[in-house]
Protein backbone atom coordinates (compact mmCIF):
# COMPACT_ATOMS: atom_id res chain seq x y z
CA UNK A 1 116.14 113.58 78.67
CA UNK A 2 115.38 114.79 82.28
CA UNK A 3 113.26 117.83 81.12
CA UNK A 4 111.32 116.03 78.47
CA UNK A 5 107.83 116.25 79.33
CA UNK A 6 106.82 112.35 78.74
CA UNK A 7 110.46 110.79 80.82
CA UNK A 8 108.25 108.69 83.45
CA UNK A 9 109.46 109.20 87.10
CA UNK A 10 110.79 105.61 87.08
CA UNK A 11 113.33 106.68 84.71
CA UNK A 12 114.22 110.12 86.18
CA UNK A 13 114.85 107.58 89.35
CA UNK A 14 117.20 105.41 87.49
CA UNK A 15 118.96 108.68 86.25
CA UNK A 16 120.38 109.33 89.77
CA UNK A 17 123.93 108.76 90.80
CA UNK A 18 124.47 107.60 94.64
CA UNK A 19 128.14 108.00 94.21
CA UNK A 20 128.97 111.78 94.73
CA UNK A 21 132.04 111.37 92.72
CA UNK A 22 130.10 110.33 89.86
CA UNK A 23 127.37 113.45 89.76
CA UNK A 24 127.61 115.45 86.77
CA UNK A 25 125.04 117.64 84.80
CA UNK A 26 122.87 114.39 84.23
CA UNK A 27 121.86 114.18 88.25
CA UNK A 28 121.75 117.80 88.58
CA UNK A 29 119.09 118.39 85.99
CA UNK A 30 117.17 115.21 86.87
CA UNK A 31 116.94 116.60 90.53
CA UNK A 32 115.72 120.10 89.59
CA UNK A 33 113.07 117.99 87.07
CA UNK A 34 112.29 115.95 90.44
CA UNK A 35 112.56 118.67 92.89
CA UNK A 36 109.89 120.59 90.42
CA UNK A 37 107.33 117.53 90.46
CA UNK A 38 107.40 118.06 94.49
CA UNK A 39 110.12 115.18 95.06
CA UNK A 40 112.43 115.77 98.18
CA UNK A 41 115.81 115.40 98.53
CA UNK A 42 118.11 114.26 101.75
CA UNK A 43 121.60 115.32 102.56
CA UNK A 44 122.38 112.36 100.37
CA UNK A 45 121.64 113.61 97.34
CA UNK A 46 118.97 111.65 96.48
CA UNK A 47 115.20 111.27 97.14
CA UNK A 48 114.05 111.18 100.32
CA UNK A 49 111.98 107.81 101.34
CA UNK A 50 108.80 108.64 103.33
């Protein structure tokens, strides 16, 4: 689902886990999808807020 061309960003977004323990291949390949579009990431884990 994260690398299919038409998944909006909204749902990539609700694809992330904020728990560490809880990140499995789902998270990693939606970050490399968001990472890809130009999305940053913070030493969270997760998308960086401007």
């Amino acid at each position: 689902m994260a690398q299919h061309p038409n998944t909006s960003r909204e749902t990539l977004l609700g694809l992330l886990e904020r728990d560490t323990r809880q990140r499995g291949v789902v998270h990693t390949e939606t970050r490399r999808r968001l990472e890809a579009d130009g999305v940053t990431f913070g030493d969270d884990g997760m998308p960086a807020v401007d």
